[in-house]
C-alpha atoms as a PDB file:
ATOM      1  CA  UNK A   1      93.778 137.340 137.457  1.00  0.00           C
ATOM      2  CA  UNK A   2      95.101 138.103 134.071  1.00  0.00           C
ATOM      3  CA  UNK A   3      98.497 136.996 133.588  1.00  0.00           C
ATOM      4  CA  UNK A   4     102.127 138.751 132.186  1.00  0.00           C
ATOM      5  CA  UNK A   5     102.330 138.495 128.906  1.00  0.00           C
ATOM      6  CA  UNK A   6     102.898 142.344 128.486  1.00  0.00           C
ATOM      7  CA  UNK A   7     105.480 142.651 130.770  1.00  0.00           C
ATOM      8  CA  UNK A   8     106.893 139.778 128.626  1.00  0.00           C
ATOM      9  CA  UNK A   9     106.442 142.060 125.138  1.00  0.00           C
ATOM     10  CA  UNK A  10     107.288 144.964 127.026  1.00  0.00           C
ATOM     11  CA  UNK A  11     110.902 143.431 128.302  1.00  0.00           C
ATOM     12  CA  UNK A  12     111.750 142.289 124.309  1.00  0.00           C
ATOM     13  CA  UNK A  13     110.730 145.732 123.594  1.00  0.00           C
ATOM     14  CA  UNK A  14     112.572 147.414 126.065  1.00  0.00           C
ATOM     15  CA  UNK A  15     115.820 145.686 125.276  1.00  0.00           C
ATOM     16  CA  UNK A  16     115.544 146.296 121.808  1.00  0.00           C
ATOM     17  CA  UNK A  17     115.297 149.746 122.175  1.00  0.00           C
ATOM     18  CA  UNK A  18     118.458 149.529 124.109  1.00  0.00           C
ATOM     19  CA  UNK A  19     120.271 147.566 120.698  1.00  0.00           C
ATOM     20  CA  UNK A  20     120.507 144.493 122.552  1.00  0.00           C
ATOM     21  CA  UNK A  21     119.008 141.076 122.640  1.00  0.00           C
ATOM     22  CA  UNK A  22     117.272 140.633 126.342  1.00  0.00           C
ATOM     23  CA  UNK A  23     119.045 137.987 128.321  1.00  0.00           C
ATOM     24  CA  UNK A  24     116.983 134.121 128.836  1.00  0.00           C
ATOM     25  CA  UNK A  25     117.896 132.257 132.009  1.00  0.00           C
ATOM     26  CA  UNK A  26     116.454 128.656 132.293  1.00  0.00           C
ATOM     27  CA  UNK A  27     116.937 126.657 135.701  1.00  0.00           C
ATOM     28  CA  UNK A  28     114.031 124.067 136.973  1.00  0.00           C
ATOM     29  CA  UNK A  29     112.017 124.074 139.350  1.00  0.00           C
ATOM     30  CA  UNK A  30     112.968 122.336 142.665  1.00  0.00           C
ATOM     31  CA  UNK A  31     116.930 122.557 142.032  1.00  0.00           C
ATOM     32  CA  UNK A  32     118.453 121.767 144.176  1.00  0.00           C
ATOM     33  CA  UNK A  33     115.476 122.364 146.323  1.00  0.00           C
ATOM     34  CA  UNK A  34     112.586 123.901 145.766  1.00  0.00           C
ATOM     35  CA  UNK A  35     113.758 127.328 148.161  1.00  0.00           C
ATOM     36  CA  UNK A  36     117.056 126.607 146.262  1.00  0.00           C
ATOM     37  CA  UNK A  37     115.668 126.989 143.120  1.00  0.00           C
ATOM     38  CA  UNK A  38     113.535 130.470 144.270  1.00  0.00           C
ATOM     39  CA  UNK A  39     116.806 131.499 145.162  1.00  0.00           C
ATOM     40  CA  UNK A  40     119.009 131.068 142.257  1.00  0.00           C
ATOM     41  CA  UNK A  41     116.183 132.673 140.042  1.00  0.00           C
ATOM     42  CA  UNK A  42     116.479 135.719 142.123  1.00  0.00           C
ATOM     43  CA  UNK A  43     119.927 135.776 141.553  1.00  0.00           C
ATOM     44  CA  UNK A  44     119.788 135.135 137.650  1.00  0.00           C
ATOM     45  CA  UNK A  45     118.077 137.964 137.855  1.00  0.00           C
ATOM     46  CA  UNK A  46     120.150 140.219 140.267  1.00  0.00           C
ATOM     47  CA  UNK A  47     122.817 139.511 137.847  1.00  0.00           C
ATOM     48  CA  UNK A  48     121.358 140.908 134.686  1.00  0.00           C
ATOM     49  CA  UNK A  49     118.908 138.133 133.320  1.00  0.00           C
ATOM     50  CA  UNK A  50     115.752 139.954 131.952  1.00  0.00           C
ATOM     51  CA  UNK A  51     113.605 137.086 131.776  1.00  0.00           C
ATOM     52  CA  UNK A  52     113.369 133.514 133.275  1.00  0.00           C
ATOM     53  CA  UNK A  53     111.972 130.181 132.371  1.00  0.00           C
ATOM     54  CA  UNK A  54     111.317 127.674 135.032  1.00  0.00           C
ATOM     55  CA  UNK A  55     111.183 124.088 134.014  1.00  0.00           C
ATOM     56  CA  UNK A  56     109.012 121.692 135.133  1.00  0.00           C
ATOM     57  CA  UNK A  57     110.705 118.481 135.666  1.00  0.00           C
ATOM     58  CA  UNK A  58     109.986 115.766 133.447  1.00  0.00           C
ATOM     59  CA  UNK A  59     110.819 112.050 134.255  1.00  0.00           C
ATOM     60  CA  UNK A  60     111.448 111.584 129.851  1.00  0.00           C
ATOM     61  CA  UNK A  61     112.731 115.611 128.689  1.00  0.00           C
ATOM     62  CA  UNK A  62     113.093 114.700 125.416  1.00  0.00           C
ATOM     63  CA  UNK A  63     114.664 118.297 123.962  1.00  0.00           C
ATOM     64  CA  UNK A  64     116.959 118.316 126.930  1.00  0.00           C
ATOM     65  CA  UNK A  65     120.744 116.922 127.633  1.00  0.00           C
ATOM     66  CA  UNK A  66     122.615 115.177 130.305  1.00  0.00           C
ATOM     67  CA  UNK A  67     123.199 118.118 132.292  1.00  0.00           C
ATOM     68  CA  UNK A  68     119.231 119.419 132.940  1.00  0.00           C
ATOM     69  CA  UNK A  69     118.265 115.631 132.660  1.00  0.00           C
ATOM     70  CA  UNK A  70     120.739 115.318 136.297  1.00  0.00           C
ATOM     71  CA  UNK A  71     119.029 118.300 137.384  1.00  0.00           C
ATOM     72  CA  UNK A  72     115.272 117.102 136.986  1.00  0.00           C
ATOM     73  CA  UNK A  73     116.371 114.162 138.730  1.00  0.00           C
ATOM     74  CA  UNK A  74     117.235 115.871 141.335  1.00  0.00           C
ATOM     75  CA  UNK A  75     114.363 117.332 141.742  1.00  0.00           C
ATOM     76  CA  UNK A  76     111.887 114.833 140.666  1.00  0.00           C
ATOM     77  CA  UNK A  77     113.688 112.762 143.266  1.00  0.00           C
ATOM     78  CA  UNK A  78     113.515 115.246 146.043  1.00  0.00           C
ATOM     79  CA  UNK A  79     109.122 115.255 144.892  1.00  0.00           C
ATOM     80  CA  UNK A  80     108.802 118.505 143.079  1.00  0.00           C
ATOM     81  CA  UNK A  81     105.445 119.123 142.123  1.00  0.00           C
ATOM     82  CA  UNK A  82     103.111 121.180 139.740  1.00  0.00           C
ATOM     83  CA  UNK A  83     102.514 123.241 143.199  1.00  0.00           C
ATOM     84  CA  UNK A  84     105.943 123.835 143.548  1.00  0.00           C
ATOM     85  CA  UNK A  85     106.726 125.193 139.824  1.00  0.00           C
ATOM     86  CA  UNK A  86     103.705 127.633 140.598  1.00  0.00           C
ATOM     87  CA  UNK A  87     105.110 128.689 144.058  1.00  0.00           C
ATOM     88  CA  UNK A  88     108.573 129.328 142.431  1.00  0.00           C
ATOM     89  CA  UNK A  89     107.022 131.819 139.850  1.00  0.00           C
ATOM     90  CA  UNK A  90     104.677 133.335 141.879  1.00  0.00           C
ATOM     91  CA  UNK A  91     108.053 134.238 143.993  1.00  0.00           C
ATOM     92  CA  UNK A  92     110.547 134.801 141.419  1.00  0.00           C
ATOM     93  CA  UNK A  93     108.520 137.060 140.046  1.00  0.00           C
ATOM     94  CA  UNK A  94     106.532 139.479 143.143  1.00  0.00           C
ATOM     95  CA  UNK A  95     110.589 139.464 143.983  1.00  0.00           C
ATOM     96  CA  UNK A  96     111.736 140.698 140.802  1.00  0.00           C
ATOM     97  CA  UNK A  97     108.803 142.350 139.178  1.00  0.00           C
ATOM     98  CA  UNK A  98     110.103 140.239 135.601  1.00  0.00           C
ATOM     99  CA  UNK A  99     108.690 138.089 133.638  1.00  0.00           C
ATOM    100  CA  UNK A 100     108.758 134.199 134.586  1.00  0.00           C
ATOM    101  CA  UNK A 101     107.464 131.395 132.080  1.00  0.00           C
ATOM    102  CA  UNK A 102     107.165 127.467 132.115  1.00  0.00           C
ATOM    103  CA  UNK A 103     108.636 125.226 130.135  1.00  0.00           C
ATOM    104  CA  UNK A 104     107.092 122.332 130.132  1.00  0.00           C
ATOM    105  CA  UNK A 105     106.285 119.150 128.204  1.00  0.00           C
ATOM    106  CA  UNK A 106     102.818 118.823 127.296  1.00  0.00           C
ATOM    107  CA  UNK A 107     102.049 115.424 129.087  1.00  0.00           C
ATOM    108  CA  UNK A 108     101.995 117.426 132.850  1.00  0.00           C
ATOM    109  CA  UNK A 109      99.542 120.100 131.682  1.00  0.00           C
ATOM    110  CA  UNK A 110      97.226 117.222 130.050  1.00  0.00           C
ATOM    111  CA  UNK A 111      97.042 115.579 133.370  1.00  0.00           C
ATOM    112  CA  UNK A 112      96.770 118.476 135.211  1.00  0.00           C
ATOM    113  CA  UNK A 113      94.195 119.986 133.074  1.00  0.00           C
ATOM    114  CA  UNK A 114      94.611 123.126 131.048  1.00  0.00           C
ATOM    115  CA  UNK A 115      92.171 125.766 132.551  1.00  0.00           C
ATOM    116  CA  UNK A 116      93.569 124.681 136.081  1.00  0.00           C
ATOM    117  CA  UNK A 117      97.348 125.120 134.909  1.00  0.00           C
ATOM    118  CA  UNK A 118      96.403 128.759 132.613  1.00  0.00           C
ATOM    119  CA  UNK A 119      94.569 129.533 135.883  1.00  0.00           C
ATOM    120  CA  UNK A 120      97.584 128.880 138.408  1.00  0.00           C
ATOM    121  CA  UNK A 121      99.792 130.293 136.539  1.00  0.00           C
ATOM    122  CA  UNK A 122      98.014 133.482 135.465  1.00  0.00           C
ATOM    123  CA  UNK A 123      97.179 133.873 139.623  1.00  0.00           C
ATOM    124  CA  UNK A 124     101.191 133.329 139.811  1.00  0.00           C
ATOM    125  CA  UNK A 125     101.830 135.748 137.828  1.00  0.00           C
ATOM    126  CA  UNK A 126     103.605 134.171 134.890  1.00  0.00           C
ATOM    127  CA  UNK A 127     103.955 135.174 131.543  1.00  0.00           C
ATOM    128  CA  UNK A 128     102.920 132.351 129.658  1.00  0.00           C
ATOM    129  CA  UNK A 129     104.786 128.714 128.533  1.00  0.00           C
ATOM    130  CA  UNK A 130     107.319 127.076 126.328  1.00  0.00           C
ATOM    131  CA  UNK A 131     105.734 124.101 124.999  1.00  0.00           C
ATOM    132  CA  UNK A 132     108.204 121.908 123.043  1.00  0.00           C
ATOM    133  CA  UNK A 133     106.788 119.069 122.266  1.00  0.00           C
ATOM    134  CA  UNK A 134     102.678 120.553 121.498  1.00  0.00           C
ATOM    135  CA  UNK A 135     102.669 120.202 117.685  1.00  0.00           C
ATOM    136  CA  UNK A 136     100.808 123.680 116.497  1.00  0.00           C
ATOM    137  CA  UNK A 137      98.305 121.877 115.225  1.00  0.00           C
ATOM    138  CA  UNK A 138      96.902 120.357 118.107  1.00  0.00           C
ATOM    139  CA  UNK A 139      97.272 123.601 120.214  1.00  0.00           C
ATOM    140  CA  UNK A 140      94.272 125.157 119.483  1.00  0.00           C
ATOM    141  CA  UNK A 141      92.837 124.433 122.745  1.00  0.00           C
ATOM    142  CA  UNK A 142      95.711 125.668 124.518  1.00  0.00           C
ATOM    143  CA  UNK A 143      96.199 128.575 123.175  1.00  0.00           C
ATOM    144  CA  UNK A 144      92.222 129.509 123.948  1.00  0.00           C
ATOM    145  CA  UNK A 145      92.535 129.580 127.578  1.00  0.00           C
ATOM    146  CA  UNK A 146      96.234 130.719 127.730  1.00  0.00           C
ATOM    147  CA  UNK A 147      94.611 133.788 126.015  1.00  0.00           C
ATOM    148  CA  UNK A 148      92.015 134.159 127.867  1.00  0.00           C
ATOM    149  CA  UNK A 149      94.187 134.205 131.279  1.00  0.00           C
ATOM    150  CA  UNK A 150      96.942 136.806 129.777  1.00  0.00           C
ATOM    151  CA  UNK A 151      99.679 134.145 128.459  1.00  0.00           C
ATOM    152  CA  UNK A 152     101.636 133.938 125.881  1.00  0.00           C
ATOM    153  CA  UNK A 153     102.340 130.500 124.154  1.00  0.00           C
ATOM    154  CA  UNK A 154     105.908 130.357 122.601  1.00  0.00           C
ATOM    155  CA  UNK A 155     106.794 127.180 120.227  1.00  0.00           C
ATOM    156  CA  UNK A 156     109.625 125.653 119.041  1.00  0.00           C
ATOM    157  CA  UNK A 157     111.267 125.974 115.702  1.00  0.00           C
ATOM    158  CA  UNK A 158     114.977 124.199 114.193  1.00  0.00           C
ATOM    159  CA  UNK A 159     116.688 124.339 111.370  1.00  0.00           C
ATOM    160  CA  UNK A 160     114.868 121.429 109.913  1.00  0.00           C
ATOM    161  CA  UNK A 161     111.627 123.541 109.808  1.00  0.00           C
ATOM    162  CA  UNK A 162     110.130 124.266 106.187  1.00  0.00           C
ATOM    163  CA  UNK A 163     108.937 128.428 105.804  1.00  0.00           C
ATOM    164  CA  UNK A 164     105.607 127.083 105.457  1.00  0.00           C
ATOM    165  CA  UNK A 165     105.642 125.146 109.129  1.00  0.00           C
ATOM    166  CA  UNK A 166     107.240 128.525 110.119  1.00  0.00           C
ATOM    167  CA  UNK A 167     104.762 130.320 108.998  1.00  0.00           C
ATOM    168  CA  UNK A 168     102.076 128.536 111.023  1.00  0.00           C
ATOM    169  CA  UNK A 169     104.347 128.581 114.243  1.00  0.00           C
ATOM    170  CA  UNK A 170     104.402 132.441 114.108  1.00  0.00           C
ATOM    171  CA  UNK A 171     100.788 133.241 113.500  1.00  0.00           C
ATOM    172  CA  UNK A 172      99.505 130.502 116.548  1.00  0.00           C
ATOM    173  CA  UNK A 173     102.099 131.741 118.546  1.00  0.00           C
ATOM    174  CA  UNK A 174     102.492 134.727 121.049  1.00  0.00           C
ATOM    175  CA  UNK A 175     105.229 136.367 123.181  1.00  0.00           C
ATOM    176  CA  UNK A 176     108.511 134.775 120.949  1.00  0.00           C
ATOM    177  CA  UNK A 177     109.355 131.855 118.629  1.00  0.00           C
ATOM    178  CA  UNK A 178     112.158 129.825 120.563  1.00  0.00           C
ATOM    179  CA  UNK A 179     114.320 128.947 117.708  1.00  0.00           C
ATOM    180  CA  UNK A 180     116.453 125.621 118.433  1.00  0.00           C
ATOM    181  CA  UNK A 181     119.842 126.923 117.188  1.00  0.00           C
ATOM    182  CA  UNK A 182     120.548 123.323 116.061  1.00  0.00           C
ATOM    183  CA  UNK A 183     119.396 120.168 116.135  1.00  0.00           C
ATOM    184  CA  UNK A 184     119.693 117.681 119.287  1.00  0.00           C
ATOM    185  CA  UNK A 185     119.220 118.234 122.441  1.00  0.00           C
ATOM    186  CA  UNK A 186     120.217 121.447 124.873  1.00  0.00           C
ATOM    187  CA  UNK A 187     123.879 121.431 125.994  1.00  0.00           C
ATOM    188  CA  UNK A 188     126.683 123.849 126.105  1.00  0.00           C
ATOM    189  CA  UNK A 189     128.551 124.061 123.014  1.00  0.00           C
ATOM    190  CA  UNK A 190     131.658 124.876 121.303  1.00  0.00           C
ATOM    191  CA  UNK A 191     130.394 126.751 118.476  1.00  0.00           C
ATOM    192  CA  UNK A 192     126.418 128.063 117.936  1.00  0.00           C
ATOM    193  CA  UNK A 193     127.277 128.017 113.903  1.00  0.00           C
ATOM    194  CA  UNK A 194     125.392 129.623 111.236  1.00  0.00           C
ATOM    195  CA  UNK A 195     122.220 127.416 111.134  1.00  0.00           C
ATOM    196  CA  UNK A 196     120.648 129.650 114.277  1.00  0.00           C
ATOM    197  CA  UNK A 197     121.050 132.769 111.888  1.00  0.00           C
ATOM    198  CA  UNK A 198     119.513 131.240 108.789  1.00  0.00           C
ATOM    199  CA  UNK A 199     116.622 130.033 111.043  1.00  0.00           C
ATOM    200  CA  UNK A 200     116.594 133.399 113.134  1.00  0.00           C
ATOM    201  CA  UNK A 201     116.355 135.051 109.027  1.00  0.00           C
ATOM    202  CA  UNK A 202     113.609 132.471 107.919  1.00  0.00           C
ATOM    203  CA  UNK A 203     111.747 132.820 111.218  1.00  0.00           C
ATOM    204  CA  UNK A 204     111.124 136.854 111.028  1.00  0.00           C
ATOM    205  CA  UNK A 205     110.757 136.667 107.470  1.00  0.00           C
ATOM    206  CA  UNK A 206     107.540 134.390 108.165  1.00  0.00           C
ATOM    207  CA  UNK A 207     105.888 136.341 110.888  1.00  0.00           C
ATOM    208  CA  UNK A 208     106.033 139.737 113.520  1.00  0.00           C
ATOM    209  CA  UNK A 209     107.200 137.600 116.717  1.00  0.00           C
ATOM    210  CA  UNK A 210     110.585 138.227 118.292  1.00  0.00           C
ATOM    211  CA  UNK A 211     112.783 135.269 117.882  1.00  0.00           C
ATOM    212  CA  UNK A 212     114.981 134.032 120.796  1.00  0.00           C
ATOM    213  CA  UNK A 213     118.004 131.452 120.431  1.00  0.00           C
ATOM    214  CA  UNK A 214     118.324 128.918 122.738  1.00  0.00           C
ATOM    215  CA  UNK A 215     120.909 125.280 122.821  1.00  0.00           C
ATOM    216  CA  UNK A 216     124.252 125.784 122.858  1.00  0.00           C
ATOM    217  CA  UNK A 217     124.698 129.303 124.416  1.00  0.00           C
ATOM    218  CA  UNK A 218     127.406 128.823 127.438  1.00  0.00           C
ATOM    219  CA  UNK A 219     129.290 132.213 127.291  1.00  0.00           C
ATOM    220  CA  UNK A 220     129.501 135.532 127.255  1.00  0.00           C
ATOM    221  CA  UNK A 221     131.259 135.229 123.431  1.00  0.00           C
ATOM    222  CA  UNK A 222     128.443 133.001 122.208  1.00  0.00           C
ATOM    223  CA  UNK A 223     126.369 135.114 123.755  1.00  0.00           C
ATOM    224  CA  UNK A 224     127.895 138.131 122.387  1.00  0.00           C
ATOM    225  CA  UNK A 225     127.666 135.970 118.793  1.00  0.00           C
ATOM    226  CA  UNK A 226     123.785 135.506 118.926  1.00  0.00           C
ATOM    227  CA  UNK A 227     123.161 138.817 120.035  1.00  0.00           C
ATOM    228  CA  UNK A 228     124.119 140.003 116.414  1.00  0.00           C
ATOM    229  CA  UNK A 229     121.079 138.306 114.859  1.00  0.00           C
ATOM    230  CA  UNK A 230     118.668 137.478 117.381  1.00  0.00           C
ATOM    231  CA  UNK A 231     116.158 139.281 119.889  1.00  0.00           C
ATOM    232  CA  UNK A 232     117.017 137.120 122.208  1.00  0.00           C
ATOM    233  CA  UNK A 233     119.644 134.681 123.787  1.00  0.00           C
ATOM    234  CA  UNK A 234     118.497 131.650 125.838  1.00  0.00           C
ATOM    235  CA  UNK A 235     121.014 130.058 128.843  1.00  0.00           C
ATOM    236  CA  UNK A 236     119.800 127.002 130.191  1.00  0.00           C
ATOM    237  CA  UNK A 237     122.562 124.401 130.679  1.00  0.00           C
ATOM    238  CA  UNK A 238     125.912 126.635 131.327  1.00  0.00           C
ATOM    239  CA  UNK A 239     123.354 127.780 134.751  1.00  0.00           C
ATOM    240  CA  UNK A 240     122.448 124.408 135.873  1.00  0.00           C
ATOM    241  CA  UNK A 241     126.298 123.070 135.387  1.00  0.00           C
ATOM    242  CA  UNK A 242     127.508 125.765 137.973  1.00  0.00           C
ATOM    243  CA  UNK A 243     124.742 124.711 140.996  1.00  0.00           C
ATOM    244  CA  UNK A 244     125.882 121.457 139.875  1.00  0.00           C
ATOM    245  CA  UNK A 245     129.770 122.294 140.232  1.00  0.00           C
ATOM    246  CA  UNK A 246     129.288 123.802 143.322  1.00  0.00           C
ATOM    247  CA  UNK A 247     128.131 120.469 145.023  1.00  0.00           C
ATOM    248  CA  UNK A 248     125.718 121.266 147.664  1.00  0.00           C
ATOM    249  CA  UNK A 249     127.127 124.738 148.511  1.00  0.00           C
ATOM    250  CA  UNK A 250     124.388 126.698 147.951  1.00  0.00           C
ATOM    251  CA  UNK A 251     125.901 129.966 148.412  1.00  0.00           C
ATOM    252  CA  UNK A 252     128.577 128.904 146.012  1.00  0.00           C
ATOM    253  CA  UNK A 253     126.075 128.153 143.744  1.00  0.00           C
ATOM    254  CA  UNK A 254     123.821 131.438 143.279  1.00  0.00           C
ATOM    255  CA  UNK A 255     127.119 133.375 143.617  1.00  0.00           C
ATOM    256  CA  UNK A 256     128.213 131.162 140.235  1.00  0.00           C
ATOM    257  CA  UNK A 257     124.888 131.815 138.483  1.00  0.00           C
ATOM    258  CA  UNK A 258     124.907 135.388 139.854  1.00  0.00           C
ATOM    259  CA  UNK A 259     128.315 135.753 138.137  1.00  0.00           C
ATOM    260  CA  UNK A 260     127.306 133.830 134.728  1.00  0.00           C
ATOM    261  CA  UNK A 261     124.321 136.478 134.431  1.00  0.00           C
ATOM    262  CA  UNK A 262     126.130 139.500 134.693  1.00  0.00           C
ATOM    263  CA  UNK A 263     128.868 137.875 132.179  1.00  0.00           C
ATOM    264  CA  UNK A 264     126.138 136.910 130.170  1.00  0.00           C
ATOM    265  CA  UNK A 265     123.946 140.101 130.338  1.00  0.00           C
ATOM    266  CA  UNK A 266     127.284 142.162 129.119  1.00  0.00           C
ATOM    267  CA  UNK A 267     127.367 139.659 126.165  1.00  0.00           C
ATOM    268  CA  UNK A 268     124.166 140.249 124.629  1.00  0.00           C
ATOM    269  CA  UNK A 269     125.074 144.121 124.496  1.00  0.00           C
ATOM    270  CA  UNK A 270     125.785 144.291 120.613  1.00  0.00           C
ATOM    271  CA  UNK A 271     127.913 147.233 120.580  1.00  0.00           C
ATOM    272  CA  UNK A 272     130.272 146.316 123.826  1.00  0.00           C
END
């Protein structure tokens, strides 16, 4: 089975036609539960969300803050597995008909073994993965079988990349560059600042891919702020914080993220 990447070039398209960025929810997998987590996906995406990344919990996230490191916990601890991530986008996505991606570390796929994961999560129907920490120089075997199962491999960039490094990132890469709007680690913010536009500029300017901003993004204002210079805006922590504010209530909880989306999805429209 061939996997979504063209649904996943098709919904950047789409949105751009439209004159707004498309809407990036992230929430891991098996948060609060592993159902849990199915279900507040669906709801991202009944609020407005056009695409979603699922994490894969990771014991040492290195790119991620406090809040998301809580949330693997939580999931790690309630023994979330590589079976469970493909479950949740195989369901998020026959539900939803969008596309669904993995982000995920690079040490989980290693083990796992890369034609098995491209495989799975072709046969689940994802789009393809975030990869964080694979340097683009190393990915080469990757990005072979993610091709060859219909996935698109999306990289990281930051401010502190060079135009040449850029460069590289856009021609390996496939689906979007993810471009870290500063550097640290993901968190709400009070301000996204100008270094996501200068990298959004430097990114394009270097290759064809859409770029999507992700760390920082909380609000529909920020949201509204990105919007202006990016083809995408990525929401990971401001999602997880309201499951985590509504403290076991699950119904609380996807009505939160339900709510967030639709604030969210009326941000990235660049002429509201």
């Amino acid at each position: 089975m061939t996997g979504n990447t063209q649904l996943l070039g098709d919904t950047l398209a789409k949105a751009k036609a439209e004159d707004r960025a498309a809407l990036i929810a992230y929430l891991p997998a098996g948060f609060p539960t592993v159902d849990g987590g199915i279900a507040a996906i669906k709801a991202v995406f009944d609020g407005g969300a056009d695409i979603v990344e699922v994490g894969l919990p990771h014991s040492d996230p290195v790119l991620d803050g406090p809040v998301i490191q809580t949330a693997d916990d939580i999931a790690l601890r309630g023994g979330v597995k590589i079976a469970d991530v493909m479950r949740t986008v195989k369901e998020a996505y026959e539900a939803t008909g969008k596309p669904v991606l993995v982000m995920t570390y690079w040490n989980p796929i290693d083990r796992y073994g890369i034609e098995r994961f491209t495989e799975e999560l072709a046969a689940a129907g994802g789009a393809g993965c975030i990869l964080p920490d694979l340097p683009v120089q190393e990915s080469a075997v990757w990005r072979e079988h993610a091709t060859k199962h219909g996935l698109a491999t999306v990289f990281v960039v930051a401010p502190s990349s060079k135009d040449e490094r850029l460069a590289t990132i856009t021609a390996a890469g496939s689906g979007f560059v993810y471009a870290a709007s500063l550097m640290g680690v993901t968190g709400t913010r009070e301000s996204v600042g100008e270094q996501a536009a200068d990298l959004v500029r430097r990114t394009r300017a270097a290759g064809g891919l859409p770029v999507c901003v992700g760390l920082g993004v909380s609000n529909a204002a920020q949201a509204k702020e990105v919007a202006a210079f990016a083809d995408g805006v990525i929401v990971g922590s401001a999602f997880v914080k309201r499951i985590l504010d509504a403290d076991g209530d699950e119904q609380a909880g996807l009505g939160a993220v339900r709510e967030l989306a639709a604030e969210l999805a009326e941000g990235v429209r660049r002429s509201s």
